[in-house]
C-alpha atoms as a PDB file:
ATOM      1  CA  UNK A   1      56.320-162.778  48.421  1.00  0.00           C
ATOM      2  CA  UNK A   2      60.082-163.127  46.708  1.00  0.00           C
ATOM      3  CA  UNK A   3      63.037-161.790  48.040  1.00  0.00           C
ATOM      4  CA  UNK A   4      65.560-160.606  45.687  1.00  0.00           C
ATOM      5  CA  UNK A   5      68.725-158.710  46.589  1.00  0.00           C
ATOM      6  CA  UNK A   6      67.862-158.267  50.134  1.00  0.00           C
ATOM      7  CA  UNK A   7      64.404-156.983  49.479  1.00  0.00           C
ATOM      8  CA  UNK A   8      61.029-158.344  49.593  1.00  0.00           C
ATOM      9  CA  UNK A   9      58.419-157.777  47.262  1.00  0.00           C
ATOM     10  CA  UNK A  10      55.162-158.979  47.055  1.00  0.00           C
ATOM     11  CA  UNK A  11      54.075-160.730  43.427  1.00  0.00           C
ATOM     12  CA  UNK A  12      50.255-160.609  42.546  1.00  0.00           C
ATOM     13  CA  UNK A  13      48.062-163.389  40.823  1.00  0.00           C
ATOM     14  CA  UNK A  14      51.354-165.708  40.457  1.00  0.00           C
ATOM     15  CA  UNK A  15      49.153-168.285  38.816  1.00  0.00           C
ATOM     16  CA  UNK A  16      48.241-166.098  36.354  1.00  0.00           C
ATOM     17  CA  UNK A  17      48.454-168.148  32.840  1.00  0.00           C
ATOM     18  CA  UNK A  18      50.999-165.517  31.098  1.00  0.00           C
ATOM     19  CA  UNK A  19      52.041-168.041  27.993  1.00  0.00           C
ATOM     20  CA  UNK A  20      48.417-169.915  27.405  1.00  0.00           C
ATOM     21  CA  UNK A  21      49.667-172.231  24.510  1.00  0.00           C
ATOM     22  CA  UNK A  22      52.933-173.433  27.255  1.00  0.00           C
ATOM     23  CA  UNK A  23      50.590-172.922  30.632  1.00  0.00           C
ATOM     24  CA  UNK A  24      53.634-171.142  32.079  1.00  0.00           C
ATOM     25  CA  UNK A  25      52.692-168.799  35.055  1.00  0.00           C
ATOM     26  CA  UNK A  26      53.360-165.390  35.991  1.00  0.00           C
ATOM     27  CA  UNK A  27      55.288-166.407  38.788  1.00  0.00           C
ATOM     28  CA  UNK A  28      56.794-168.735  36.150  1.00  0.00           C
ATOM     29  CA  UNK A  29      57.653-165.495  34.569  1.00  0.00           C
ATOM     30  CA  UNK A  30      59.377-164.089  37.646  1.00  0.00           C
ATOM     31  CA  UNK A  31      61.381-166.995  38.522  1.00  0.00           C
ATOM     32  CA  UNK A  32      62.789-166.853  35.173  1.00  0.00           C
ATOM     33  CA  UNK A  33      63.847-163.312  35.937  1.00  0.00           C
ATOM     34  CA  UNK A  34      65.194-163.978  39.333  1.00  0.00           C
ATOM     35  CA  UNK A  35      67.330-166.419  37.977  1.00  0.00           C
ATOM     36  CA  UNK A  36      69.844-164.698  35.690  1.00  0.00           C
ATOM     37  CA  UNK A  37      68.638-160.868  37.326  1.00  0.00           C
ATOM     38  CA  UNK A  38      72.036-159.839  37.052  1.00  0.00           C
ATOM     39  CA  UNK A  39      72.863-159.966  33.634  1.00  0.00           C
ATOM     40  CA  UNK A  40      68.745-158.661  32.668  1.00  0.00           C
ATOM     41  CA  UNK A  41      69.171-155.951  34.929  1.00  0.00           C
ATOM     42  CA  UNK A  42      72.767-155.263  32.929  1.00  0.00           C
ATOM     43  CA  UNK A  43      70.233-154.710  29.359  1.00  0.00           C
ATOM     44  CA  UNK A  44      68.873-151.676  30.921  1.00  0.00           C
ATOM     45  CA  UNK A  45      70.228-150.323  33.950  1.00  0.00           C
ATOM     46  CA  UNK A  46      70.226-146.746  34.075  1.00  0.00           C
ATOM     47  CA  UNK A  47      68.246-146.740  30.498  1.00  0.00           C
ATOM     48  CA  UNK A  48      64.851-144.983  29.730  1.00  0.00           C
ATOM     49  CA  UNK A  49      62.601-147.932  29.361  1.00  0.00           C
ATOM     50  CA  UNK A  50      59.093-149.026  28.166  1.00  0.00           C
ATOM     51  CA  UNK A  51      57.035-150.564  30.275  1.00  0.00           C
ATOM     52  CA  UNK A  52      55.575-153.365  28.137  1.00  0.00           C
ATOM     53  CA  UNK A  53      52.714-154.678  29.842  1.00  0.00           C
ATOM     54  CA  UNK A  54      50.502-157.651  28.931  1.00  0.00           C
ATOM     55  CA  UNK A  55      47.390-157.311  31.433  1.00  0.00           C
ATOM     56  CA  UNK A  56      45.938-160.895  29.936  1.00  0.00           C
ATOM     57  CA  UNK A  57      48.947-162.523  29.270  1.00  0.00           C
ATOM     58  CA  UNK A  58      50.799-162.844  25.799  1.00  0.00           C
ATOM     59  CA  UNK A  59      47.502-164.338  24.488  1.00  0.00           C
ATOM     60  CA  UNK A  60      46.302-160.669  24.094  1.00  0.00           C
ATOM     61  CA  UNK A  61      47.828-157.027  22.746  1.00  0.00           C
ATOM     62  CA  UNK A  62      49.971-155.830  24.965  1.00  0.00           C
ATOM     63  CA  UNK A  63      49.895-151.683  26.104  1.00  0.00           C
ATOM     64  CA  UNK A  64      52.861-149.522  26.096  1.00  0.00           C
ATOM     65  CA  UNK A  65      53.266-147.346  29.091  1.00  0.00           C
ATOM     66  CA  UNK A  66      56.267-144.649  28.896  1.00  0.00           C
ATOM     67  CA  UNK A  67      54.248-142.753  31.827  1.00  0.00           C
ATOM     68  CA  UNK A  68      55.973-144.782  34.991  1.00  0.00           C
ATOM     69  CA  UNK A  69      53.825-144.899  37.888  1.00  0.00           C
ATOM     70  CA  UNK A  70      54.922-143.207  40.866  1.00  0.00           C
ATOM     71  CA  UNK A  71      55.572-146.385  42.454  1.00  0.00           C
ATOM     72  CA  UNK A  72      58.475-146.804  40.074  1.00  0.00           C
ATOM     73  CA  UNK A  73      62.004-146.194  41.810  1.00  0.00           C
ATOM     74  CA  UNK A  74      63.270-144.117  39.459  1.00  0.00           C
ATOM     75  CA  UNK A  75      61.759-141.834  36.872  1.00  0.00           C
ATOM     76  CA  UNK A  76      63.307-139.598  34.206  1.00  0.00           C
ATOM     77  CA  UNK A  77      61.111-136.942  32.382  1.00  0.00           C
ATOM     78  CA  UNK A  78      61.007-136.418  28.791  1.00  0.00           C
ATOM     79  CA  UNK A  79      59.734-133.194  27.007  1.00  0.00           C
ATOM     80  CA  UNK A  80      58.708-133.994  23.316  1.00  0.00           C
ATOM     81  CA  UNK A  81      58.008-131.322  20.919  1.00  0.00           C
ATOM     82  CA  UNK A  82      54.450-131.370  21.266  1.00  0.00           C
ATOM     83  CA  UNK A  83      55.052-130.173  24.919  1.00  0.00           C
ATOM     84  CA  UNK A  84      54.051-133.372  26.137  1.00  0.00           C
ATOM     85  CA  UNK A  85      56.115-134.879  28.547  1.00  0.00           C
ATOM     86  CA  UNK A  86      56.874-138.913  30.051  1.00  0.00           C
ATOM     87  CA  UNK A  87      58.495-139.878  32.973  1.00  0.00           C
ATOM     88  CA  UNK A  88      59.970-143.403  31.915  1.00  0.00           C
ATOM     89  CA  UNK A  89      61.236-145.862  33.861  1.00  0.00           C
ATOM     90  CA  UNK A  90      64.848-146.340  34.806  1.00  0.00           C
ATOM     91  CA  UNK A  91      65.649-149.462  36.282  1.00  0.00           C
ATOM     92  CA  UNK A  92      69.119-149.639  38.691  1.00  0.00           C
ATOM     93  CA  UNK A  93      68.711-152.589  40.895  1.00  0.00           C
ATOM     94  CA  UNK A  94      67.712-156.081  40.899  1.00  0.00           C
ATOM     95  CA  UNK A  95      64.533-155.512  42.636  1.00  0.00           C
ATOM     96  CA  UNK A  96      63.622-153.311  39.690  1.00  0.00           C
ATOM     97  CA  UNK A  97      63.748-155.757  37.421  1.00  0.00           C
ATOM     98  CA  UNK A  98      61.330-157.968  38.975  1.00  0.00           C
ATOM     99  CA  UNK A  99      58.850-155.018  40.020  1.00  0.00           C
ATOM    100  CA  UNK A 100      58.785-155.283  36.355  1.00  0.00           C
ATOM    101  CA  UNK A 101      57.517-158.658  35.831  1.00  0.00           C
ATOM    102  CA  UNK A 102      55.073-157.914  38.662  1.00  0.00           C
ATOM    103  CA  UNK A 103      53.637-155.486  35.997  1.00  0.00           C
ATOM    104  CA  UNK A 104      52.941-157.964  33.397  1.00  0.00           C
ATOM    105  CA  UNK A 105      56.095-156.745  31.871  1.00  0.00           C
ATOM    106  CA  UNK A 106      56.942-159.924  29.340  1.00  0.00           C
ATOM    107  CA  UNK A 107      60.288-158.221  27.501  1.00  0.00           C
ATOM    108  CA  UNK A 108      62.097-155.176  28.679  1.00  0.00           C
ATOM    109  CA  UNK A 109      62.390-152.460  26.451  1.00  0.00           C
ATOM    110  CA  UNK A 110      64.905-149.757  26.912  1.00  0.00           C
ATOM    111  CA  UNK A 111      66.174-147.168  25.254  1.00  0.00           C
ATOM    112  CA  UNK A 112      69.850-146.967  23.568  1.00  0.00           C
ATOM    113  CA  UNK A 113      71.303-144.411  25.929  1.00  0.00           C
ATOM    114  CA  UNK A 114      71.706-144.126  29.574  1.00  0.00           C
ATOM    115  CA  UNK A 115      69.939-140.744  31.179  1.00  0.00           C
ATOM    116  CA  UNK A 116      73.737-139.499  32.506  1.00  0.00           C
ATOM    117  CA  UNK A 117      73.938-138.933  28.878  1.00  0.00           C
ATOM    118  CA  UNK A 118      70.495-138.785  27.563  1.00  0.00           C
ATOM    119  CA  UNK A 119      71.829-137.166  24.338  1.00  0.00           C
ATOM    120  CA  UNK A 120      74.408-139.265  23.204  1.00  0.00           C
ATOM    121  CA  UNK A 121      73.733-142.704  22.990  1.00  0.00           C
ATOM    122  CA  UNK A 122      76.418-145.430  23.887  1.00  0.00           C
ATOM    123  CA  UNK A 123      75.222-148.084  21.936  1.00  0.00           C
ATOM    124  CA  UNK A 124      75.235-149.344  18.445  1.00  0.00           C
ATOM    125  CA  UNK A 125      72.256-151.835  17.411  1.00  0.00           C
ATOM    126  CA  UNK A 126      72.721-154.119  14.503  1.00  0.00           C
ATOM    127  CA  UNK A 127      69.151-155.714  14.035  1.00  0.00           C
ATOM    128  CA  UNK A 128      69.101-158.658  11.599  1.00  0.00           C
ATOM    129  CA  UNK A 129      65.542-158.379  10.540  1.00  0.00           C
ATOM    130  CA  UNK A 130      64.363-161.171   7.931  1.00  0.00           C
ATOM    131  CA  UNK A 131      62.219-160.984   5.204  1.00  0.00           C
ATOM    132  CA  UNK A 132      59.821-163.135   4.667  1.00  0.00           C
ATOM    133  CA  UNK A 133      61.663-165.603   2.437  1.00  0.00           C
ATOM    134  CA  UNK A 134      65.129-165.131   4.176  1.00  0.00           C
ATOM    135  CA  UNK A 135      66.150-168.717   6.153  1.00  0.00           C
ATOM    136  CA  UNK A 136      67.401-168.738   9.918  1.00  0.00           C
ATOM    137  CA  UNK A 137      70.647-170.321   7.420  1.00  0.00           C
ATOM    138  CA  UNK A 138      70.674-166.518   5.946  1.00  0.00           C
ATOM    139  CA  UNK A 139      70.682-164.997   9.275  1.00  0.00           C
ATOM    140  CA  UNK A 140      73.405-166.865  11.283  1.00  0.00           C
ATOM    141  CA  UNK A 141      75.293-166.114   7.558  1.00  0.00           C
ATOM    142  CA  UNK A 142      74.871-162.278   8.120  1.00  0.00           C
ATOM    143  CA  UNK A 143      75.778-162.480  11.329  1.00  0.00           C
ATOM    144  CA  UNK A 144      78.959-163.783  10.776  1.00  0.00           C
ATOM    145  CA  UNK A 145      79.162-161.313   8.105  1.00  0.00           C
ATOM    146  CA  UNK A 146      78.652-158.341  10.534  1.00  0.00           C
ATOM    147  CA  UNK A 147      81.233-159.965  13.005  1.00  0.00           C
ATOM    148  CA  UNK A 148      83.917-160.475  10.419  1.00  0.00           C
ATOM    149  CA  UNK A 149      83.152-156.370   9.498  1.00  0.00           C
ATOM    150  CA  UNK A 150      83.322-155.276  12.632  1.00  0.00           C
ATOM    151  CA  UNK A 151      86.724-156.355  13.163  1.00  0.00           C
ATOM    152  CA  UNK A 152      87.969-154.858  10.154  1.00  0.00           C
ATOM    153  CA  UNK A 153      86.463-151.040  11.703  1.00  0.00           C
ATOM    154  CA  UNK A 154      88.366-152.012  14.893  1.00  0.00           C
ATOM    155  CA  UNK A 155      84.405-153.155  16.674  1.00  0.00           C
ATOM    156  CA  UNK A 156      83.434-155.519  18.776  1.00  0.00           C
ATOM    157  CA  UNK A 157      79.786-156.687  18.654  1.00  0.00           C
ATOM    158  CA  UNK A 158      78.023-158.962  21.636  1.00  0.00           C
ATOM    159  CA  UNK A 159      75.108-161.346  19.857  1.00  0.00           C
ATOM    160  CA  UNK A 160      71.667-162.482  20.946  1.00  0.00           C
ATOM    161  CA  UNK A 161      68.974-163.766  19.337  1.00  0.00           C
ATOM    162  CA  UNK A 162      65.955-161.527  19.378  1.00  0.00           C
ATOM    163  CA  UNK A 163      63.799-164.103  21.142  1.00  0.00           C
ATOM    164  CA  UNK A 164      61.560-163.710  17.497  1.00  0.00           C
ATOM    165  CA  UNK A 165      62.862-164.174  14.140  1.00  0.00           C
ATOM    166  CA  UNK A 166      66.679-162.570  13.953  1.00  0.00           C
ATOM    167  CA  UNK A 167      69.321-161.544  15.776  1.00  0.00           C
ATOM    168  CA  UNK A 168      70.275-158.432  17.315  1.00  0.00           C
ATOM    169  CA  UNK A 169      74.414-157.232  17.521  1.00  0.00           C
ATOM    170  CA  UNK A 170      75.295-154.565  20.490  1.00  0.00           C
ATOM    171  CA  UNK A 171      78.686-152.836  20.245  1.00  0.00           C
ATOM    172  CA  UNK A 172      79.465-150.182  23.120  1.00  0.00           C
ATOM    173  CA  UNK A 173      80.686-146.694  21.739  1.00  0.00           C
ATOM    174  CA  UNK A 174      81.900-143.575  23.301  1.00  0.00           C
ATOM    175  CA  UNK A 175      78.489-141.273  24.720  1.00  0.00           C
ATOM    176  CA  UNK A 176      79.288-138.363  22.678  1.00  0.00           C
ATOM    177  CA  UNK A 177      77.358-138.924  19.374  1.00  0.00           C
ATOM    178  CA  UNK A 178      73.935-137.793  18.524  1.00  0.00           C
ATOM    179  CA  UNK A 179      71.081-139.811  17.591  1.00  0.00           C
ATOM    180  CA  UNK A 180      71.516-138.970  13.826  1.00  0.00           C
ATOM    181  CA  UNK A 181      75.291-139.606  13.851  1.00  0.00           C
ATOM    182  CA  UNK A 182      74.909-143.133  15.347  1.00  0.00           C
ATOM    183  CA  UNK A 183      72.250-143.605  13.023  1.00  0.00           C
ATOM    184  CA  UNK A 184      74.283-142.438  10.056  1.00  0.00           C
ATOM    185  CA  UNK A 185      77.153-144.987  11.119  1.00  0.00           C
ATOM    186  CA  UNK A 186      74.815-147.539  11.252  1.00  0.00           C
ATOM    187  CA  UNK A 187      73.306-147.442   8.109  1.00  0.00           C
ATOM    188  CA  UNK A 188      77.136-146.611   6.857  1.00  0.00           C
ATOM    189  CA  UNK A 189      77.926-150.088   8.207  1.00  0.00           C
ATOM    190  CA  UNK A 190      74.579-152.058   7.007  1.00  0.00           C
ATOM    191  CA  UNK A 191      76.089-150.630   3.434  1.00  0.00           C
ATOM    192  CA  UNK A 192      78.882-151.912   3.961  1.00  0.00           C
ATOM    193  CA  UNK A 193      77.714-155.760   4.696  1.00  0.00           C
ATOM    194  CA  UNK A 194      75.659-155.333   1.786  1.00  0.00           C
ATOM    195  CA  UNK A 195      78.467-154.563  -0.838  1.00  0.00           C
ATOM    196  CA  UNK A 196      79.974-158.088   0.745  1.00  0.00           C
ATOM    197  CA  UNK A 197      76.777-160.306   0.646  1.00  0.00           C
ATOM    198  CA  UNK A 198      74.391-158.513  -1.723  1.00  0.00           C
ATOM    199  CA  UNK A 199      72.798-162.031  -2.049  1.00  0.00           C
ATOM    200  CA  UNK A 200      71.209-162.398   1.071  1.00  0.00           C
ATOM    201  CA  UNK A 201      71.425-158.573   2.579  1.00  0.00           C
ATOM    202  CA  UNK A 202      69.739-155.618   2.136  1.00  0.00           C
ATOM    203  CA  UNK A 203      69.652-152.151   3.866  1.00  0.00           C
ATOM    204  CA  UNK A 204      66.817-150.835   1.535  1.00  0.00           C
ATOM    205  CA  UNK A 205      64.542-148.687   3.128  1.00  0.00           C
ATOM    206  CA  UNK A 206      61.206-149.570   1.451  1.00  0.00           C
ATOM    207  CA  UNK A 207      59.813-153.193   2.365  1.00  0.00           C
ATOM    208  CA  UNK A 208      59.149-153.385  -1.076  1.00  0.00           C
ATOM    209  CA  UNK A 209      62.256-153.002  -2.503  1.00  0.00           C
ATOM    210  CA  UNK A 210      64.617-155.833   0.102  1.00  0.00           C
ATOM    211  CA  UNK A 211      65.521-159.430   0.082  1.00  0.00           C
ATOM    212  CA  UNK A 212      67.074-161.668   2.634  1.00  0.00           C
ATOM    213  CA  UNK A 213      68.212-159.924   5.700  1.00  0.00           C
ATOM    214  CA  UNK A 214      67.370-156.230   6.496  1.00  0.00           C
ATOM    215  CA  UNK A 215      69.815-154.517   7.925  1.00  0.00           C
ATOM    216  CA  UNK A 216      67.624-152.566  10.024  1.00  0.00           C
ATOM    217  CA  UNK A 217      69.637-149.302  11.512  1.00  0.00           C
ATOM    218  CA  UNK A 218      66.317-147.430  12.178  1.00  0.00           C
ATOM    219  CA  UNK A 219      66.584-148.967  15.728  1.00  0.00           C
ATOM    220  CA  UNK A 220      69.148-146.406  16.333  1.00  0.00           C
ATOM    221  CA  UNK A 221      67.007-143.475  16.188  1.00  0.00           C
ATOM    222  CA  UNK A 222      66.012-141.637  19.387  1.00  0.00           C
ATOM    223  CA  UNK A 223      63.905-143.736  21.969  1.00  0.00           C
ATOM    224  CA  UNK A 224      63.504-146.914  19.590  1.00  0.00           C
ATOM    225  CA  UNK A 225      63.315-149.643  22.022  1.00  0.00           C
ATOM    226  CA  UNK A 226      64.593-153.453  21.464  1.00  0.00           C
ATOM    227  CA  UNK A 227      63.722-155.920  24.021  1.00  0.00           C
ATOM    228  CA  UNK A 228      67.214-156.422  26.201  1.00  0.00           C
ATOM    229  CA  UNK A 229      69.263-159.412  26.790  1.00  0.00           C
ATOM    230  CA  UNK A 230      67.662-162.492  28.932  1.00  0.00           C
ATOM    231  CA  UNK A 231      63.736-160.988  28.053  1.00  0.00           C
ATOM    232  CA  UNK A 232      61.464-163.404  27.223  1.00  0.00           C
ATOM    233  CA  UNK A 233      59.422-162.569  24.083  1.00  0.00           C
ATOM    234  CA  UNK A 234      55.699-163.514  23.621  1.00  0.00           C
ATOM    235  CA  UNK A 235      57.024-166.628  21.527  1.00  0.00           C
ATOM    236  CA  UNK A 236      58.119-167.979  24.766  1.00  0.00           C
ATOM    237  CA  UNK A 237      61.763-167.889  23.514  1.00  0.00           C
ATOM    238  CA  UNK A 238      64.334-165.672  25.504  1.00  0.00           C
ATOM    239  CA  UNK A 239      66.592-163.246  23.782  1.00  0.00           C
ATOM    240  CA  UNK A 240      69.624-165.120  24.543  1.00  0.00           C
ATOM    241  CA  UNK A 241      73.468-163.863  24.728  1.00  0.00           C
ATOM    242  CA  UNK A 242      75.585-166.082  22.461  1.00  0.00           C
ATOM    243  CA  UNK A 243      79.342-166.562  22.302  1.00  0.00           C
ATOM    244  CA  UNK A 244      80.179-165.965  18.691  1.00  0.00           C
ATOM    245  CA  UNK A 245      80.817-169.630  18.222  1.00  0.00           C
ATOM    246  CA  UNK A 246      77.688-170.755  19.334  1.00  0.00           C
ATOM    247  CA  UNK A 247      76.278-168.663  16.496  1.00  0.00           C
ATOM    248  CA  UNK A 248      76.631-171.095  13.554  1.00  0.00           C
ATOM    249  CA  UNK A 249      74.415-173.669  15.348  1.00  0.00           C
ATOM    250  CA  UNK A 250      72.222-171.740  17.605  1.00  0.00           C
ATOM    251  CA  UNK A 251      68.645-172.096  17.033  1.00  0.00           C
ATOM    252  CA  UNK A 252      65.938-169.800  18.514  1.00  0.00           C
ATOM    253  CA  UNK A 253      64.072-172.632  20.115  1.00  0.00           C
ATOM    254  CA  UNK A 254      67.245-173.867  22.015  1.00  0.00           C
ATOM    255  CA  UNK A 255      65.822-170.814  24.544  1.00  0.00           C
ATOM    256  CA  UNK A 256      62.837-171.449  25.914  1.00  0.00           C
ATOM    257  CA  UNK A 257      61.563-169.535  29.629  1.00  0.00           C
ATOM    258  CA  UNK A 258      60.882-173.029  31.296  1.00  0.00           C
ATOM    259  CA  UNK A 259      64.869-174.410  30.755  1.00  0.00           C
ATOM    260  CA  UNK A 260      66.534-171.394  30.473  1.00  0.00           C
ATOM    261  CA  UNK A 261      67.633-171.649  33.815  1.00  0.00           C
ATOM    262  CA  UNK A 262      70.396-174.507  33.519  1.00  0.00           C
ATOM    263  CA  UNK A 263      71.726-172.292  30.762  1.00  0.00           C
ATOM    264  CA  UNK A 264      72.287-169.239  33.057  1.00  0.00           C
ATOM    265  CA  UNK A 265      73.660-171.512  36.033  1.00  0.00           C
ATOM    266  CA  UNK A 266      76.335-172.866  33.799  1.00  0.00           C
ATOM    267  CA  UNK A 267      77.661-169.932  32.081  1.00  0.00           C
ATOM    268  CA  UNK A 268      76.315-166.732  33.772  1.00  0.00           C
ATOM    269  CA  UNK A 269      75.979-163.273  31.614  1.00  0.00           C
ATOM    270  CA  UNK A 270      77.358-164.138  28.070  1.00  0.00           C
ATOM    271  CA  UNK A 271      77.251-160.372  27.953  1.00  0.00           C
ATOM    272  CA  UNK A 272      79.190-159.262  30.760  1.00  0.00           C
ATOM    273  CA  UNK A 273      82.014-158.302  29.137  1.00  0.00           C
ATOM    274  CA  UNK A 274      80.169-155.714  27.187  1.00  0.00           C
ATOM    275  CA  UNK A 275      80.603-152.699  29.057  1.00  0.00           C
ATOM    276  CA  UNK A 276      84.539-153.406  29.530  1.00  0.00           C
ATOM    277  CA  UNK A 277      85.637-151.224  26.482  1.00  0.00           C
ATOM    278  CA  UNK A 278      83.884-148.126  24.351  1.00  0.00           C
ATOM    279  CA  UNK A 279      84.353-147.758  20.925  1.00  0.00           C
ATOM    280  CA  UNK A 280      84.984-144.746  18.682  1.00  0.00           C
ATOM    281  CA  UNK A 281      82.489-144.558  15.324  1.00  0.00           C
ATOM    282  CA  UNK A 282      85.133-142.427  13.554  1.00  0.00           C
ATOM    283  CA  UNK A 283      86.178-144.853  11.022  1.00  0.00           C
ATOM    284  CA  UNK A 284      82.516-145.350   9.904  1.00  0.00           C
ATOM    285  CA  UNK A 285      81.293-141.683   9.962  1.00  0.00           C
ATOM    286  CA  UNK A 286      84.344-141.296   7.453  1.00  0.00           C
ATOM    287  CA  UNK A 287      82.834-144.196   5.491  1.00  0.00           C
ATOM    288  CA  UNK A 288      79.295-142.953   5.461  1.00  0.00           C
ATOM    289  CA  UNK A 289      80.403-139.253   4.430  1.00  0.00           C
ATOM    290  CA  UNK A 290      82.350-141.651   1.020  1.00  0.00           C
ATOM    291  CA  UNK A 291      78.739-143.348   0.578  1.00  0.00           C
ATOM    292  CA  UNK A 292      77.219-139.844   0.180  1.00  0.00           C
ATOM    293  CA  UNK A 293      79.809-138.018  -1.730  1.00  0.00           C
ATOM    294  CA  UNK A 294      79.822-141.076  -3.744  1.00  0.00           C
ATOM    295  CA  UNK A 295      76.982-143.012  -5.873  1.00  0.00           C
ATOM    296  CA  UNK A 296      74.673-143.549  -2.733  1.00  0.00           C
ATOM    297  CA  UNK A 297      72.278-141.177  -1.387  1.00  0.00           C
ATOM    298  CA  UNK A 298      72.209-139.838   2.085  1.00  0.00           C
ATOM    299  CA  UNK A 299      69.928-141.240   4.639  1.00  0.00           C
ATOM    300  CA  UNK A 300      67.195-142.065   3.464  1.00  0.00           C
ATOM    301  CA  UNK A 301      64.303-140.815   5.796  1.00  0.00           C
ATOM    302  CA  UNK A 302      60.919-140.075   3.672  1.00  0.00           C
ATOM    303  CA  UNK A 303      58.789-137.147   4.965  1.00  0.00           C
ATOM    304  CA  UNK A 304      55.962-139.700   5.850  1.00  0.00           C
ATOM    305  CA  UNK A 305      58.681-141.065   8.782  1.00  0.00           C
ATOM    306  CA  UNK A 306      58.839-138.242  10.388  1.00  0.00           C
ATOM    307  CA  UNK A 307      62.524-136.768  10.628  1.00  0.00           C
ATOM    308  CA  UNK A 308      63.119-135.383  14.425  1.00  0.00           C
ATOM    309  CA  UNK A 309      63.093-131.320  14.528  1.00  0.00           C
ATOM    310  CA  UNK A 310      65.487-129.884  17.163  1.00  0.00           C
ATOM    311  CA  UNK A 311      66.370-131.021  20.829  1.00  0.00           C
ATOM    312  CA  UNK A 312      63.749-132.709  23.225  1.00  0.00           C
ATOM    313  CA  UNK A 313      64.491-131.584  26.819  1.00  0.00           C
ATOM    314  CA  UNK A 314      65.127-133.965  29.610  1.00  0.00           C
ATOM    315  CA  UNK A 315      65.226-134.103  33.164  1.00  0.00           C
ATOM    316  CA  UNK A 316      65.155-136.259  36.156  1.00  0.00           C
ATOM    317  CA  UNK A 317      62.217-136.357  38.360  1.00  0.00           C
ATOM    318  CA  UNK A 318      62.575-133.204  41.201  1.00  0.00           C
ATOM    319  CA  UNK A 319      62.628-134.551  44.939  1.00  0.00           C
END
């Protein structure tokens, strides 16, 4: 039994091995969550999220659950254009977080919007994806690339490392742009990095076609998760919030579960400064409507992807 935020809640098989090649525990697992809950439970809170589960530990596939149980605190219902529908997750307190990890919940997954606004999204993802000849070198490179942009559109991105191979850059924005528009900036903005470093970035859609860094503003299209700030990822590494001066020398092993801890202690949520001030996307809309009416193509989404068709209806769960 834990207590966390004046609640109790009971934590089964906590010497489950969830990380066989470390030996860490489930209730390993937990601990690490209870210790910087705040600024996890700041990732997702009031976000559509995937539960992520891994039954056997990280040893094994994992399954994806967007059906929440009903034990779940909060659910929000999604109708898809199939007529099928999903009542995902939303987590809003601390004890959500860990009811979580009591479901073999490794990461946490949410979505880019928050259900007040289900719509419009309020955040812009920057995913620095490697390739498989690209350096960690390259990728602290790009993202000082991306932060130097940024600031010239009048942005302000928050860095982590994925907790993986790259490094994922959040900027908050105004909840009144579609999917497709936030998309559309994004892949305006990759563009733009990529006229500055064509050496070492690329925003190509076909694999076969980039080098170095992808850009990859697909993970702004409607209910694409990311695994949120302070998640631990099956490497064992946590997707860590870094100041932007701790980017040149950060390494993604300087994160593990076990130690993460001391980090937290000593500087609390990197992050928590995130939410403090929206953004408006105007200045790159105008510069991805130039791309198009210029030499570049518009976005390029092949058939095979599967391009959304009108509005999927959403609604909380009825009392």
């Amino acid at each position: 039994m834990v207590e966390v935020d004046g609640e109790t809640i009971a934590i089964t098989s906590p010497d489950k091995i969830m990380f066989p090649r470390h030996g860490w525990t489930k209730f390993d697992l937990v601990e690490h969550y209870l210790t910087c809950v705040d600024g996890a439970l700041a990732g997702v809170f009031g976000r559509p999220t995937m539960l992520k589960r891994f039954p056997k530990g990280v040893g094994e596939k994992p399954f994806y659950q967007k059906r929440a149980p009903k034990s779940a605190g909060e659910r929000f219902f999604v109708e898809f254009p199939s007529g099928r529908t999903a009542g995902y997750f939303v987590p809003r307190t601390p004890y959500d977080i860990i009811w979580m990890a009591q479901l073999n919940c490794v990461d946490l997954n949410p979505w880019p919007t928050r259900v007040e606004h289900v719509e419009n999204s309020d955040e812009l993802r920057i995913d620095l994806d490697p390739t498989p000849e690209a350096t960690w070198a390259d990728i602290q490179t790009v993202a000082l690339a991306v932060d130097e942009t940024l600031r010239e559109f009048g942005l302000v991105g928050f860095p982590k490392t994925s907790g993986s191979k790259g490094i994922h850059i959040y900027v908050r924005v105004e909840p009144r742009y579609s999917f497709l528009e936030i998309r559309k900036a994004a892949l305006a903005f990759g563009r733009e990095v990529e006229r500055r470093r064509p050496d070492i970035v690329t925003s190509k859609w076909w694999k076969s076609e980039r080098h170095g860094v992808f850009i990859d503003y697909n993970q702004n299209s409607r209910d694409r998760t990311i695994a949120s700030a302070y998640s631990v990822r099956p490497t064992g590494w946590v997707s860590a919030p870094l100041g932007w001066d701790e980017v040149p020398n950060a390494e993604l092993a300087d994160f593990p579960m076990d130690s993460f801890a001391a980090r937290y202690e000593r500087l609390g949520d990197v992050m928590e400064q995130i939410d403090d001030v929206h953004f408006t996307l105007e200045r790159l809309l105008e510069h991805a409507d130039r791309d198009i009416a210029g030499d570049l193509s518009g976005d390029p989404w092949p058939d095979s992807f599967g391009k959304p068709r009108g509005r999927r209806s959403w609604w909380p769960e009825a009392d």
